[in-house]
C-alpha atoms as a PDB file:
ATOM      1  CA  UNK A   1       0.000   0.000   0.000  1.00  0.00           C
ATOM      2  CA  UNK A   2       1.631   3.069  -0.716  1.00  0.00           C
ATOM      3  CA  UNK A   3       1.840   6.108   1.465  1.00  0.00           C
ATOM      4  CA  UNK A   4       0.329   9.462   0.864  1.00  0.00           C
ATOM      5  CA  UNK A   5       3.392  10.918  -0.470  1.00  0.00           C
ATOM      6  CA  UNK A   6       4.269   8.062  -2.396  1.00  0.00           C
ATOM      7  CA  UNK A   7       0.773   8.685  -3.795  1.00  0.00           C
ATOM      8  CA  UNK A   8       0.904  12.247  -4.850  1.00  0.00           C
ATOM      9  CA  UNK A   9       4.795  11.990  -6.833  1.00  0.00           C
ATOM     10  CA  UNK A  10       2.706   8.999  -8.654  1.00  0.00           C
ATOM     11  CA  UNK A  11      -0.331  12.196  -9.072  1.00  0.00           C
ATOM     12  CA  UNK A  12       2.454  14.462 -10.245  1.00  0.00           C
ATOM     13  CA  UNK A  13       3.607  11.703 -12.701  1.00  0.00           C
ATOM     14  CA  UNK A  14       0.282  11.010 -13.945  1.00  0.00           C
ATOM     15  CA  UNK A  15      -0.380  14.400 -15.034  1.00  0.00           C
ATOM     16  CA  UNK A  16       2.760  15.363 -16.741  1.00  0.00           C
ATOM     17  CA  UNK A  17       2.620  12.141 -18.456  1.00  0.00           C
ATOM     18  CA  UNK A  18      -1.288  13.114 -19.055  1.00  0.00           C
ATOM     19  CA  UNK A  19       0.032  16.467 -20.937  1.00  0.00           C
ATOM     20  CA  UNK A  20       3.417  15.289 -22.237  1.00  0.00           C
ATOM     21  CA  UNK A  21       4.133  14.080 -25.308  1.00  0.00           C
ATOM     22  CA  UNK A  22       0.545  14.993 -27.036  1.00  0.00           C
ATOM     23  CA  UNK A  23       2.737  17.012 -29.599  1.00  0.00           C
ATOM     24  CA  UNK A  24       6.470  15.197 -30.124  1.00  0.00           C
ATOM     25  CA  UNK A  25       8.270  14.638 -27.312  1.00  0.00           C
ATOM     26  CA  UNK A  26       6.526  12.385 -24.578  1.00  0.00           C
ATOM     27  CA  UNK A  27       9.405  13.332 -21.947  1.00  0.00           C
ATOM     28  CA  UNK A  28       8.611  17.161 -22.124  1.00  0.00           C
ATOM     29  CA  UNK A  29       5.983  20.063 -22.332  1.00  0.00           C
ATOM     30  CA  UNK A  30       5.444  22.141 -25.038  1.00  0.00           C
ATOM     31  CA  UNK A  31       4.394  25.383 -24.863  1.00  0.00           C
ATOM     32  CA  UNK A  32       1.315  24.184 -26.030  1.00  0.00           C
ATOM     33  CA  UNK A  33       0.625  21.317 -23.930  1.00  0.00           C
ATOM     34  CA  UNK A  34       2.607  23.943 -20.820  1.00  0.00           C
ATOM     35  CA  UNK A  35      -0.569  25.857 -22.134  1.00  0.00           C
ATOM     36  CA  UNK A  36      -2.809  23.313 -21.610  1.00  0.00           C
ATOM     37  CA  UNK A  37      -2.119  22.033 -18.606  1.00  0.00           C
ATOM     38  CA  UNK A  38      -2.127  25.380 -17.051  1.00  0.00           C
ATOM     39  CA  UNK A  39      -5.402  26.043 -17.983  1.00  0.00           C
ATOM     40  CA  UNK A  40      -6.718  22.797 -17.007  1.00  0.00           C
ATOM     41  CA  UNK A  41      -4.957  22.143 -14.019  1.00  0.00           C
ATOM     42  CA  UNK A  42      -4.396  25.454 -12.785  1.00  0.00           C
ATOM     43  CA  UNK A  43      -7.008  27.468 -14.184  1.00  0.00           C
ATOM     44  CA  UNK A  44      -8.042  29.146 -10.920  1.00  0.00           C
ATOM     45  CA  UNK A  45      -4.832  30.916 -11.301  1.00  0.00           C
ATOM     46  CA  UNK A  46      -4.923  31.410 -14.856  1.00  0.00           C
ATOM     47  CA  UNK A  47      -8.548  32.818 -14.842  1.00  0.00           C
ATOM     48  CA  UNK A  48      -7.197  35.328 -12.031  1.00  0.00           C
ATOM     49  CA  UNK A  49      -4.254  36.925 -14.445  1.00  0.00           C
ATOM     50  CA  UNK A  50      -4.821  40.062 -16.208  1.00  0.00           C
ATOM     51  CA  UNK A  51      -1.957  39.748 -18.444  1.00  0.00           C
ATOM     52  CA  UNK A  52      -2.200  37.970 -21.310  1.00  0.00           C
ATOM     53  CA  UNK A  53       1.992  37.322 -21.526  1.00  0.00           C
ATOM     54  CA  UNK A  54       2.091  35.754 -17.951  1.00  0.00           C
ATOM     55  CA  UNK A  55       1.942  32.131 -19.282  1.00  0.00           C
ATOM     56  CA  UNK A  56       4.821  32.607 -21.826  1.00  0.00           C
ATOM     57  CA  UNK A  57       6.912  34.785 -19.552  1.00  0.00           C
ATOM     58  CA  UNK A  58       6.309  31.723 -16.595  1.00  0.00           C
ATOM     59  CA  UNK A  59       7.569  28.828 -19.410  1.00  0.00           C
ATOM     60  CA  UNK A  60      10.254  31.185 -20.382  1.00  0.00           C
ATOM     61  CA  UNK A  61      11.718  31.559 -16.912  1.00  0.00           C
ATOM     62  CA  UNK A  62      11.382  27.452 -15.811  1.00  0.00           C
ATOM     63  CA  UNK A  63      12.978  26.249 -19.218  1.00  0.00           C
ATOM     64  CA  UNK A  64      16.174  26.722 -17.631  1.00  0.00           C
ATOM     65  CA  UNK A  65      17.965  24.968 -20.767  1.00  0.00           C
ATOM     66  CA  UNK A  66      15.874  27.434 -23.185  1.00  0.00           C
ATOM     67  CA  UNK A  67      15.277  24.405 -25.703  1.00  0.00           C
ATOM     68  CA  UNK A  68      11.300  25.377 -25.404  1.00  0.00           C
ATOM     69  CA  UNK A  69       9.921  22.542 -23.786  1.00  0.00           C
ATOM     70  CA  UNK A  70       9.360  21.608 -19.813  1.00  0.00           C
ATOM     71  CA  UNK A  71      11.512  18.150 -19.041  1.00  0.00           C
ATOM     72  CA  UNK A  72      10.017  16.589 -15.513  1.00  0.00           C
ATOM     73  CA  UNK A  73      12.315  18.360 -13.443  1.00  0.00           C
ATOM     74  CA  UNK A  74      11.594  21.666 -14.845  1.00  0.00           C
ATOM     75  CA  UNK A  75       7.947  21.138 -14.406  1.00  0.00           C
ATOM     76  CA  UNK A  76       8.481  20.142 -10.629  1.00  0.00           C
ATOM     77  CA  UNK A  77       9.936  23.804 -10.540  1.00  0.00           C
ATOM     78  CA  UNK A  78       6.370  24.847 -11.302  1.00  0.00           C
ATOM     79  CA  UNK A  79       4.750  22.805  -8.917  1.00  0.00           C
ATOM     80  CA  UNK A  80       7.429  23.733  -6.272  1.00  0.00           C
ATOM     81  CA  UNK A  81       7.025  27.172  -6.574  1.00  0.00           C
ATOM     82  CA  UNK A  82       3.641  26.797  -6.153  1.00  0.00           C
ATOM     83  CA  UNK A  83       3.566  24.950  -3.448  1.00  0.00           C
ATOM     84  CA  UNK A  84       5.817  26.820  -1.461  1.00  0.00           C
ATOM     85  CA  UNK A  85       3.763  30.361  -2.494  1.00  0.00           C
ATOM     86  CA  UNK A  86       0.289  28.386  -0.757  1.00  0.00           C
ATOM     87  CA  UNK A  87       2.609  27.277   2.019  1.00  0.00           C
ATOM     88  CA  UNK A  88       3.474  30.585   2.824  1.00  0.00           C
ATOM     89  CA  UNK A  89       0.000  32.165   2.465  1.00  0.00           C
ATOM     90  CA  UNK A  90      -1.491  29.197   4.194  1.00  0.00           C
ATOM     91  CA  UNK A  91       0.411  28.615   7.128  1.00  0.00           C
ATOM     92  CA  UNK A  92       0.006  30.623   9.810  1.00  0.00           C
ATOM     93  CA  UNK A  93       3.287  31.488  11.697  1.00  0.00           C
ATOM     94  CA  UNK A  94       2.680  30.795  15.979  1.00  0.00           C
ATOM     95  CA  UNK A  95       4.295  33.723  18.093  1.00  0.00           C
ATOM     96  CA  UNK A  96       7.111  33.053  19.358  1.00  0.00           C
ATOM     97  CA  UNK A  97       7.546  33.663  23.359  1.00  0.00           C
END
């Protein structure tokens, strides 16, 4: 039986592979797919962006190798960030005596 974090890297798996490879490359995101999932799997943040050029300036900045696709690390980058922005808006800090 796997654990719950066991569970959620298998989640994280799932959806790149869900996204990946729908135009060339199975092993990376294009901007396209980046696009796709994004609006799909984020689009409670998407919807909430004024700028149009947010998307493309967020793939530009994580494809750290600038060859124009996400690889699986890159895309963990993403969901890193993200995680650590709702971890700090989330938790609330106890004072300290």
């Amino acid at each position: 039986m796997p654990t719950e974090t066991e569970r959620c890297i298998e989640s994280l798996l799932a959806v790149f592979q869900r996204y990946a490879g729908r135009e060339g490359d199975n092993c990376t995101l294009s901007k396209k797919e980046f696009l796709a999932f994004m609006n799909t799997e984020l689009a409670a943040f998407t919807k909430n962006q004024k700028d149009p050029g947010v998307l493309d300036r967020m793939m530009k900045k994580l494809d750290l190798n600038s060859d124009g696709q996400l690889d699986f690390q890159e895309f963990l980058n993403l969901i890193g960030g993200i995680a650590v922005a709702c971890h700090d808006t989330l938790v609330v800090k106890a004072p300290v005596h």
